[in-house]
Every structure is written in structure tokens, then in C-alpha cells.
PDB file of N, CA and C in Angstrom:
ATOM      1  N   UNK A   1       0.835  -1.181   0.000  1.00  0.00           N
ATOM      2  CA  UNK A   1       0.000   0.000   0.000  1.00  0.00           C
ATOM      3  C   UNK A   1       0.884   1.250   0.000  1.00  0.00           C
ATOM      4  N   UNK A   2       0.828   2.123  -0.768  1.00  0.00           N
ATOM      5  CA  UNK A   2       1.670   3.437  -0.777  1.00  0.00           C
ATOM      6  C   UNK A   2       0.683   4.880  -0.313  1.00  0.00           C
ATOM      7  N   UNK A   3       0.894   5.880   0.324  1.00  0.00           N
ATOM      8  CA  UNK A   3       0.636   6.913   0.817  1.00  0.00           C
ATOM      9  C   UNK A   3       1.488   8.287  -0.178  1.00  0.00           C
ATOM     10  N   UNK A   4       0.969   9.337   0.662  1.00  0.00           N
ATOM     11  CA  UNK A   4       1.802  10.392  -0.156  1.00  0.00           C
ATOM     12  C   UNK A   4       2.281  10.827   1.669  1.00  0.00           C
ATOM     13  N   UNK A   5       3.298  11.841   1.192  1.00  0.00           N
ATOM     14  CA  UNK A   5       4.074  12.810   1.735  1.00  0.00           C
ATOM     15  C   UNK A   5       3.889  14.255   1.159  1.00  0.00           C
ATOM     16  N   UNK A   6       3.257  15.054   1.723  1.00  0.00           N
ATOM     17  CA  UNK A   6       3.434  16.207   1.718  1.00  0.00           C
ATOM     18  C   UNK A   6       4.027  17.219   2.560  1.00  0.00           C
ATOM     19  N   UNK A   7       4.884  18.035   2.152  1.00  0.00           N
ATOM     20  CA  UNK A   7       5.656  18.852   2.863  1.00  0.00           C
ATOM     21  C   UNK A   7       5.615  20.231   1.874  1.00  0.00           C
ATOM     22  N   UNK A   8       5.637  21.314   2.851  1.00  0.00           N
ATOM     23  CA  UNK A   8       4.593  22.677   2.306  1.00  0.00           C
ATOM     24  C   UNK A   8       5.714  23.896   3.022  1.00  0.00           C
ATOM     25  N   UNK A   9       5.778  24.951   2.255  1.00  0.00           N
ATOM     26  CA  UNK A   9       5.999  26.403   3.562  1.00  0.00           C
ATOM     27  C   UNK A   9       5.220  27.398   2.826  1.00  0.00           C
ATOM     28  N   UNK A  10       5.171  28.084   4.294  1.00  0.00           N
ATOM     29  CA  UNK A  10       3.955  29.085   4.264  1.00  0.00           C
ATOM     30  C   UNK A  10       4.546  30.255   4.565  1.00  0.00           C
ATOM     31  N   UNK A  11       4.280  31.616   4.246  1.00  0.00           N
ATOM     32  CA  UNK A  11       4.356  32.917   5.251  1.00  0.00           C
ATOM     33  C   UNK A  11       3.230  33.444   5.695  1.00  0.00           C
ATOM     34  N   UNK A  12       3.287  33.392   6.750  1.00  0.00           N
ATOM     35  CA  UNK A  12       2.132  34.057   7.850  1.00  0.00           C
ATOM     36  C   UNK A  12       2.359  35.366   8.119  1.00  0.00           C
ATOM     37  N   UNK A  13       1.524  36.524   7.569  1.00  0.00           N
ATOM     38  CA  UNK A  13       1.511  37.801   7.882  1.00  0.00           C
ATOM     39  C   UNK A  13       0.713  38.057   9.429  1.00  0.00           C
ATOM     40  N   UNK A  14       1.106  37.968  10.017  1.00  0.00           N
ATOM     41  CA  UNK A  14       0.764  38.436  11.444  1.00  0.00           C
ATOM     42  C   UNK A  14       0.441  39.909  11.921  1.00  0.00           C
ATOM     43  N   UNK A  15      -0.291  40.910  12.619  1.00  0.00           N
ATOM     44  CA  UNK A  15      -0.576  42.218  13.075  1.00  0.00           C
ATOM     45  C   UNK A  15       0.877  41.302  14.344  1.00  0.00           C
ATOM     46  N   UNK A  16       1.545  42.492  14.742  1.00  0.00           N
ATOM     47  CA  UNK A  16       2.483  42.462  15.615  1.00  0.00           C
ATOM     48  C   UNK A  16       1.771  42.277  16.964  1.00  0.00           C
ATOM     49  N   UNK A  17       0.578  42.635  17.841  1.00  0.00           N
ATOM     50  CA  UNK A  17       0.572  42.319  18.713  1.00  0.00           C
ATOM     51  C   UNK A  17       0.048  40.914  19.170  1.00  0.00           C
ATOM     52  N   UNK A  18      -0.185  40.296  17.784  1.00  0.00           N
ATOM     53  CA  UNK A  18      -0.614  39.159  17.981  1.00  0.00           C
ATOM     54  C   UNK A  18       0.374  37.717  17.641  1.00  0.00           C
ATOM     55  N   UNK A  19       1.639  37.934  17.575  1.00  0.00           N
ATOM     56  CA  UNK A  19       2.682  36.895  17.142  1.00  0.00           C
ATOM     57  C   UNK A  19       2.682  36.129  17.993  1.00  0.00           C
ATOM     58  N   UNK A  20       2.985  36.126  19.794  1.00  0.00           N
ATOM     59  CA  UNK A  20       2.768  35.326  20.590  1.00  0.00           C
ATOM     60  C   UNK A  20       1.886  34.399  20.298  1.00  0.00           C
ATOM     61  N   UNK A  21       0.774  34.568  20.666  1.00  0.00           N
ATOM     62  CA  UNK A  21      -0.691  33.704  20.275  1.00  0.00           C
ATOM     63  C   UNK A  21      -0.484  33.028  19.360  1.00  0.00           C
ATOM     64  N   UNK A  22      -0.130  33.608  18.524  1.00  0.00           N
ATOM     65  CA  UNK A  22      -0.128  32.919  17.159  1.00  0.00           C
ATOM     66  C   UNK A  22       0.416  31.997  16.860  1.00  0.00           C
ATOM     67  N   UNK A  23       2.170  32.041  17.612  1.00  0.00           N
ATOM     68  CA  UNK A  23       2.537  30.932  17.369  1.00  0.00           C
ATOM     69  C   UNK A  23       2.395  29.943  17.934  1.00  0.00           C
ATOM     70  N   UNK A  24       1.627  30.331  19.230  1.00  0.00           N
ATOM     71  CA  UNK A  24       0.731  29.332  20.356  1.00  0.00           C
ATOM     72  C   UNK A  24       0.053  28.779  19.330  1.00  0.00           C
ATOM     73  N   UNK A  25      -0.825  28.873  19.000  1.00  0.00           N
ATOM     74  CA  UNK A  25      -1.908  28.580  18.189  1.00  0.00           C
ATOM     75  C   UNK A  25      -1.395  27.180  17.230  1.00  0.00           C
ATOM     76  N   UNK A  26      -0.179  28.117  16.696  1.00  0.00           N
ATOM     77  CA  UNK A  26       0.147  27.211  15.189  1.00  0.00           C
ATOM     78  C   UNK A  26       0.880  25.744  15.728  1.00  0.00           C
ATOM     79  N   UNK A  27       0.920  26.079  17.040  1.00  0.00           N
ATOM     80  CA  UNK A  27       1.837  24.843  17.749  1.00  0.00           C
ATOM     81  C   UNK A  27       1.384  23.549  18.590  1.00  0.00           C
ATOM     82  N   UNK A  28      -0.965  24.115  17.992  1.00  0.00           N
ATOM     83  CA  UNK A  28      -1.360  22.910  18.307  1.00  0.00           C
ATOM     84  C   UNK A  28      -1.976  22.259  17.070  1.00  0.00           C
ATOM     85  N   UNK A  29      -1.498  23.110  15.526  1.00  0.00           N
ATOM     86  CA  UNK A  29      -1.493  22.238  14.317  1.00  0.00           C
ATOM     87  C   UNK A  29      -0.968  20.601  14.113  1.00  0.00           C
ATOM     88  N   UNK A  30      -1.480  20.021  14.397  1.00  0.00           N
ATOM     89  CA  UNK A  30      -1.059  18.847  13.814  1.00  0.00           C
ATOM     90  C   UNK A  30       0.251  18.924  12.297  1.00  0.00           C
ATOM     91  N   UNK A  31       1.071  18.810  12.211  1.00  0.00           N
ATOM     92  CA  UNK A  31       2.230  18.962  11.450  1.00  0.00           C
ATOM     93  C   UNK A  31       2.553  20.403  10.741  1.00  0.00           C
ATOM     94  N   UNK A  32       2.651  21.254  11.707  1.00  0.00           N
ATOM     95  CA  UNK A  32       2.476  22.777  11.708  1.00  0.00           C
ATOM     96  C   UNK A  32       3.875  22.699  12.742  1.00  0.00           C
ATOM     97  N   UNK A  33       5.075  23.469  11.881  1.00  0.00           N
ATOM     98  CA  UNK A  33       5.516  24.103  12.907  1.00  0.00           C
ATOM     99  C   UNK A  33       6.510  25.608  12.466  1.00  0.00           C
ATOM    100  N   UNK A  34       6.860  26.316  13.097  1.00  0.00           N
ATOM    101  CA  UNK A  34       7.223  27.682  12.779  1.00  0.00           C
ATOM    102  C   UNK A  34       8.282  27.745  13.298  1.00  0.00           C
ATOM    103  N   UNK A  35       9.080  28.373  12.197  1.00  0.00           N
ATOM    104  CA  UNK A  35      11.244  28.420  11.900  1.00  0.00           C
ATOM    105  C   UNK A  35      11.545  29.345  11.907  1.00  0.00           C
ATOM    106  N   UNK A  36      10.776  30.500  12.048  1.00  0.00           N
ATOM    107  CA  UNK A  36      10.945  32.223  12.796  1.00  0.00           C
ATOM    108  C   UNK A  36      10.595  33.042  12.072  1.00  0.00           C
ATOM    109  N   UNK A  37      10.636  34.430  12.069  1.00  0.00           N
ATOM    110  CA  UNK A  37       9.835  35.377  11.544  1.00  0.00           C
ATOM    111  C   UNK A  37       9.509  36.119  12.905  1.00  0.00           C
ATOM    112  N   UNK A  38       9.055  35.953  14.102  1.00  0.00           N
ATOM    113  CA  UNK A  38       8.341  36.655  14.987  1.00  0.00           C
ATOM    114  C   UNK A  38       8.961  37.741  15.435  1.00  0.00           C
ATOM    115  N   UNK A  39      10.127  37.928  15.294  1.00  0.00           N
ATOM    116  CA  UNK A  39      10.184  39.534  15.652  1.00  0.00           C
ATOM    117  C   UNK A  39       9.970  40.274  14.379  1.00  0.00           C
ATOM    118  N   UNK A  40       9.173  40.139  13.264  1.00  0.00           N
ATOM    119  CA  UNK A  40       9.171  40.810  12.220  1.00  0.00           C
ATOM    120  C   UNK A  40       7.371  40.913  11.791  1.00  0.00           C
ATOM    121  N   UNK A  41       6.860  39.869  12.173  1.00  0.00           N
ATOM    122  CA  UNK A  41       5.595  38.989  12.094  1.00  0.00           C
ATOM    123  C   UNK A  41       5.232  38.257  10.986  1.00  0.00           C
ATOM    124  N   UNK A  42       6.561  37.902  10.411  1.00  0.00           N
ATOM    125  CA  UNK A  42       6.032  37.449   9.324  1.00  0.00           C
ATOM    126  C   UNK A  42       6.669  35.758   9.343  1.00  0.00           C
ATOM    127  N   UNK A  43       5.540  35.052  10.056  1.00  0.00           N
ATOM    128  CA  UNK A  43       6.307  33.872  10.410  1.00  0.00           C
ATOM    129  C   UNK A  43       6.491  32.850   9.302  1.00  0.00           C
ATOM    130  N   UNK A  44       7.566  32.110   9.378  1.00  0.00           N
ATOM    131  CA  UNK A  44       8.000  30.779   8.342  1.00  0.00           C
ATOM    132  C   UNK A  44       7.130  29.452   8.989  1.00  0.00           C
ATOM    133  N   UNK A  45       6.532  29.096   8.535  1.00  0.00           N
ATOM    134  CA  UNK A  45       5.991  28.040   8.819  1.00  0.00           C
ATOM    135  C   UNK A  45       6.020  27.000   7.681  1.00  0.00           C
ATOM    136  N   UNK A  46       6.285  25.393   8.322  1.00  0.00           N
ATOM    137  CA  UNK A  46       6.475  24.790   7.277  1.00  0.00           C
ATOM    138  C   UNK A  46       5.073  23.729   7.932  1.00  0.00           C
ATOM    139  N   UNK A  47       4.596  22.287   6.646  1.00  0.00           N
ATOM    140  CA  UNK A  47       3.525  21.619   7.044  1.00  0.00           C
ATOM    141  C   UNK A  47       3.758  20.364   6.884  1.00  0.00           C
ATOM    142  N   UNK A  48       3.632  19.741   7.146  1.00  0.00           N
ATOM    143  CA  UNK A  48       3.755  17.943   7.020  1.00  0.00           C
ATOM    144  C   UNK A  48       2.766  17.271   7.039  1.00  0.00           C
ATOM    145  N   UNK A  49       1.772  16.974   5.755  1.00  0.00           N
ATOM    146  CA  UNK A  49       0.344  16.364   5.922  1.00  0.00           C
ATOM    147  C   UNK A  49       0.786  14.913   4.678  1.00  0.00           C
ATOM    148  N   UNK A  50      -0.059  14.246   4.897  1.00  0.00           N
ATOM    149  CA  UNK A  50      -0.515  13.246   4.284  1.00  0.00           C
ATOM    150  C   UNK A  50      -0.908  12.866   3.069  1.00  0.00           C
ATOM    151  N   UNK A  51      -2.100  13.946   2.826  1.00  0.00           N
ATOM    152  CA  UNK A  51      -3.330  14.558   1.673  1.00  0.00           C
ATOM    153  C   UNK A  51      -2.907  16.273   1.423  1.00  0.00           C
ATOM    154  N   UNK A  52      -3.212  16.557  -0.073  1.00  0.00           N
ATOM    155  CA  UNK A  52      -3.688  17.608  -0.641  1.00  0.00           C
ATOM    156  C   UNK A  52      -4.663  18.562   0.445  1.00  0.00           C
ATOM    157  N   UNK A  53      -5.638  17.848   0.445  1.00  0.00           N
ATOM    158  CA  UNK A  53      -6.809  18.345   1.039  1.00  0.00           C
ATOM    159  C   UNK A  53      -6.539  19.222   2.631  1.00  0.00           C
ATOM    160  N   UNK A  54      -5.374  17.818   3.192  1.00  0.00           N
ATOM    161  CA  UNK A  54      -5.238  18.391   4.729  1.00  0.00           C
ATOM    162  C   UNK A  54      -3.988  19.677   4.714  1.00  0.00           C
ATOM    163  N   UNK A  55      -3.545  19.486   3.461  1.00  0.00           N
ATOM    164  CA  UNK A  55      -2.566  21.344   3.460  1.00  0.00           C
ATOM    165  C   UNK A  55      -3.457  22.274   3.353  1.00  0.00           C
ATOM    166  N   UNK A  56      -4.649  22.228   2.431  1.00  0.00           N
ATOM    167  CA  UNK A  56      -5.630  23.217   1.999  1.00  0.00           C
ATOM    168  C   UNK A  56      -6.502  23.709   3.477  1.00  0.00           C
ATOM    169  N   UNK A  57      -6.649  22.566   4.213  1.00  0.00           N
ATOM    170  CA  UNK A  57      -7.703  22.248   5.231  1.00  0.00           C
ATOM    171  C   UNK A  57      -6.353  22.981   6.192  1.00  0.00           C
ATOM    172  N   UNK A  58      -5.178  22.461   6.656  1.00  0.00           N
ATOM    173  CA  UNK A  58      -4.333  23.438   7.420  1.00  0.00           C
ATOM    174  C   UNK A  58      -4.134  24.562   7.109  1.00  0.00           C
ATOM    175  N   UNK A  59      -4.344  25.338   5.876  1.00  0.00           N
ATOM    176  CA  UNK A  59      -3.846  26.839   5.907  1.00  0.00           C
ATOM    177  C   UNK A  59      -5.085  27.451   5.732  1.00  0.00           C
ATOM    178  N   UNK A  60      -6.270  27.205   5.490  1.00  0.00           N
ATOM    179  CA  UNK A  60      -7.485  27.801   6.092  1.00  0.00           C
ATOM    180  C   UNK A  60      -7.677  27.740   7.612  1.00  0.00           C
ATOM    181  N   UNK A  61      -7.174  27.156   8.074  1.00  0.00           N
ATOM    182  CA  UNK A  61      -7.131  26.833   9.860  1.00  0.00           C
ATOM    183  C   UNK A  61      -6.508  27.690  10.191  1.00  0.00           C
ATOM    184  N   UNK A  62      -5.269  28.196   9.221  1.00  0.00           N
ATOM    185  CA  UNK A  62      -4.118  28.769   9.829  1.00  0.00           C
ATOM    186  C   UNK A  62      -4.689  30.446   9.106  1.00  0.00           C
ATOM    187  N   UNK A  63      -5.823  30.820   8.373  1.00  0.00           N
ATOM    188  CA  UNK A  63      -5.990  32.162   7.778  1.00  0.00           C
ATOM    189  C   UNK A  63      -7.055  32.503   9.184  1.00  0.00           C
ATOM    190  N   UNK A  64      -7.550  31.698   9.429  1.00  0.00           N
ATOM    191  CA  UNK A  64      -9.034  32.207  10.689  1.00  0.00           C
ATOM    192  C   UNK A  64      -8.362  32.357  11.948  1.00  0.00           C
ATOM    193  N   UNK A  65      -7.188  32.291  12.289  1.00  0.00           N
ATOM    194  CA  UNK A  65      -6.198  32.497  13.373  1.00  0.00           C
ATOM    195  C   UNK A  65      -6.772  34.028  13.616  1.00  0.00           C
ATOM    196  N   UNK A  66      -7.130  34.411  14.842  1.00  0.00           N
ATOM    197  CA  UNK A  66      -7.451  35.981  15.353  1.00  0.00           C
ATOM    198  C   UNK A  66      -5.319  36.281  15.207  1.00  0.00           C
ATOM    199  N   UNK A  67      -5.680  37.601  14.568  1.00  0.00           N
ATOM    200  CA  UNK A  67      -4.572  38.475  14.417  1.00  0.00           C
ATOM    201  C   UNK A  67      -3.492  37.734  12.915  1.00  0.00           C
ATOM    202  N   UNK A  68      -3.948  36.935  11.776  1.00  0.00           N
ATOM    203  CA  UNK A  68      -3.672  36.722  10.708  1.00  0.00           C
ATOM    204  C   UNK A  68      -3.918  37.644   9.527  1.00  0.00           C
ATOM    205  N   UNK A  69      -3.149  38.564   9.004  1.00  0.00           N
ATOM    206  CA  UNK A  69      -3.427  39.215   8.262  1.00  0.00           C
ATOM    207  C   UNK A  69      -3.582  38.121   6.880  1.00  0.00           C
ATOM    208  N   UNK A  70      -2.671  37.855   6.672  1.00  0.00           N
ATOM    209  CA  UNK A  70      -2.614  36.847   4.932  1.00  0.00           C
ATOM    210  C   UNK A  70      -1.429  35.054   5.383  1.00  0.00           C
ATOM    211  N   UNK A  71      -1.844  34.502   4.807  1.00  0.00           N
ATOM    212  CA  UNK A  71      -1.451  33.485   4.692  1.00  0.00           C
ATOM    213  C   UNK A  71      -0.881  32.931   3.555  1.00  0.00           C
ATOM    214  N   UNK A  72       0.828  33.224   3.054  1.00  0.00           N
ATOM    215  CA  UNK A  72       0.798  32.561   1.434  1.00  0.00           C
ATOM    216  C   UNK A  72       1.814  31.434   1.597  1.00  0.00           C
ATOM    217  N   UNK A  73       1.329  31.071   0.516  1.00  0.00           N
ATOM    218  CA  UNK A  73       1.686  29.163   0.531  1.00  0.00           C
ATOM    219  C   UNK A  73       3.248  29.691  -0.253  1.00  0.00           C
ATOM    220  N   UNK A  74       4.320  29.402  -0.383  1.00  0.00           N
ATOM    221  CA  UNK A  74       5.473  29.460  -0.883  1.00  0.00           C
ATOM    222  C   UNK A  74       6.281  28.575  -1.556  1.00  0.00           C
ATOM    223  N   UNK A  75       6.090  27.058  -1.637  1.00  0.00           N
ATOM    224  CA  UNK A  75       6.681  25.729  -1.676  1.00  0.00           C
ATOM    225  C   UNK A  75       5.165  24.849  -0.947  1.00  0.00           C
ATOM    226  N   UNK A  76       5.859  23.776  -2.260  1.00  0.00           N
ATOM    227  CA  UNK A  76       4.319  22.649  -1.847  1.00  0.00           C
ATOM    228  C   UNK A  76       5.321  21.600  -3.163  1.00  0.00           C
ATOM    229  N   UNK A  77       5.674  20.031  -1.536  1.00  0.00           N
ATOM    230  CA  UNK A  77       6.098  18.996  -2.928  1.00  0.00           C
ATOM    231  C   UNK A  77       5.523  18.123  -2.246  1.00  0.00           C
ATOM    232  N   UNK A  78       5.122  17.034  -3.021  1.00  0.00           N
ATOM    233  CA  UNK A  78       4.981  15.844  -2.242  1.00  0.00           C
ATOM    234  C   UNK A  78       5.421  14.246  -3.431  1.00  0.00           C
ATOM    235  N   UNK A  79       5.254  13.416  -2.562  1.00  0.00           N
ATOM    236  CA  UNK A  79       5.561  12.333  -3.377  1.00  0.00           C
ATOM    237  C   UNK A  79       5.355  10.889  -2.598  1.00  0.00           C
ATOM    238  N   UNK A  80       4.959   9.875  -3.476  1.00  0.00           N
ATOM    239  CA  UNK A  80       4.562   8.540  -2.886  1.00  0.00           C
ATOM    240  C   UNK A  80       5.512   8.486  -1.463  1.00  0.00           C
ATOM    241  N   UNK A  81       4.744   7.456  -0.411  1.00  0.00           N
ATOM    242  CA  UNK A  81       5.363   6.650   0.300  1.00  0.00           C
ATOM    243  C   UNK A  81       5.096   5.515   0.541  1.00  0.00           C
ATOM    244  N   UNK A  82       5.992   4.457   0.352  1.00  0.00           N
ATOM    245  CA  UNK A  82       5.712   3.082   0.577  1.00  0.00           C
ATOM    246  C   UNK A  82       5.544   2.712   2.426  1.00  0.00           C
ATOM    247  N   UNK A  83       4.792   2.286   2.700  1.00  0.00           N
ATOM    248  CA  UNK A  83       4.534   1.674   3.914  1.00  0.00           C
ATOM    249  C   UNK A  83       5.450   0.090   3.977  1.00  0.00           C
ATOM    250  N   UNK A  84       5.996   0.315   4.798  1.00  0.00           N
ATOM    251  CA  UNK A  84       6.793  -1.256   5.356  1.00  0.00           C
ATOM    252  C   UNK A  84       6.239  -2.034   5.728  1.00  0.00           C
ATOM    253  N   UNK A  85       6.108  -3.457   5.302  1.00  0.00           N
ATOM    254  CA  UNK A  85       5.498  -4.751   5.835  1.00  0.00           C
ATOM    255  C   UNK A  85       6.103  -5.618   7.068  1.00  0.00           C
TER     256      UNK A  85
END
């Protein structure tokens, strides 16, 4: 049985008083995690999903964040994975 791998980065435009939170927030994403930006607010976030659907489905999660100005996708690859027997 083979799966995919997806691996994604994002920039998160943040309002400055809300970067804390935010990266609170992004740090109870399920394969969400953030590689800096916060003293600027413009955080690097990269994604690790499974499905198409669950990157699309994570960065709408990640646009309804209180204090998200824009959310842009930057890099998006993915490719089969074989599961071990």
C-alpha cells in the first residue's frame, strides 16, 4: 500500500501584537511548525500532511487564526510513500 508525503511552507503575515498567540496557536497544528519570523511577524511556517486536502484544510485553519493578516503558501512537494510490511 503506498501513501503520499506532503511537505509545504507558508508565510504568515501576522498584526504584531498578535505573534505570541499565534505561534501558540500554530503549535497545536497537527504537522504545523514555525522556523521564525516573529520579531518581524512574518512567520515561516512549514507543514507535514498526508493529503492535498489536509494542506488546503491546514492553511485555512491557519488564515481564521485571530490576528492573521494573509497566509501565502510558498513551496508545496509531495511524493509517494511506501509503507513497510
Amino acid at each position: 500500500m503506498t501513501g503520499e508525503c506532503h511537505i509545504s511552507s507558508l508565510v504568515v503575515h501576522s498584526r504584531p501584537d498578535r505573534v505570541s498567540s499565534i505561534v501558540e496557536s500554530l503549535s497545536s497544528i497537527e504537522g504545523a511548525e514555525v522556523h521564525g519570523g516573529a520579531e518581524t511577524g512574518k512567520l515561516i511556517v512549514t507543514l507535514e500532511t498526508d493529503t492535498e486536502s489536509q494542506v488546503v484544510e491546514r492553511i485555512n485553519a491557519i488564515q481564521l487564526l485571530d490576528g492573521v493578516l494573509a497566509t501565502a503558501l510558498v513551496f508545496h512537494h509531495f511524493e509517494p510513500v511506501q509503507e513497510r510490511e
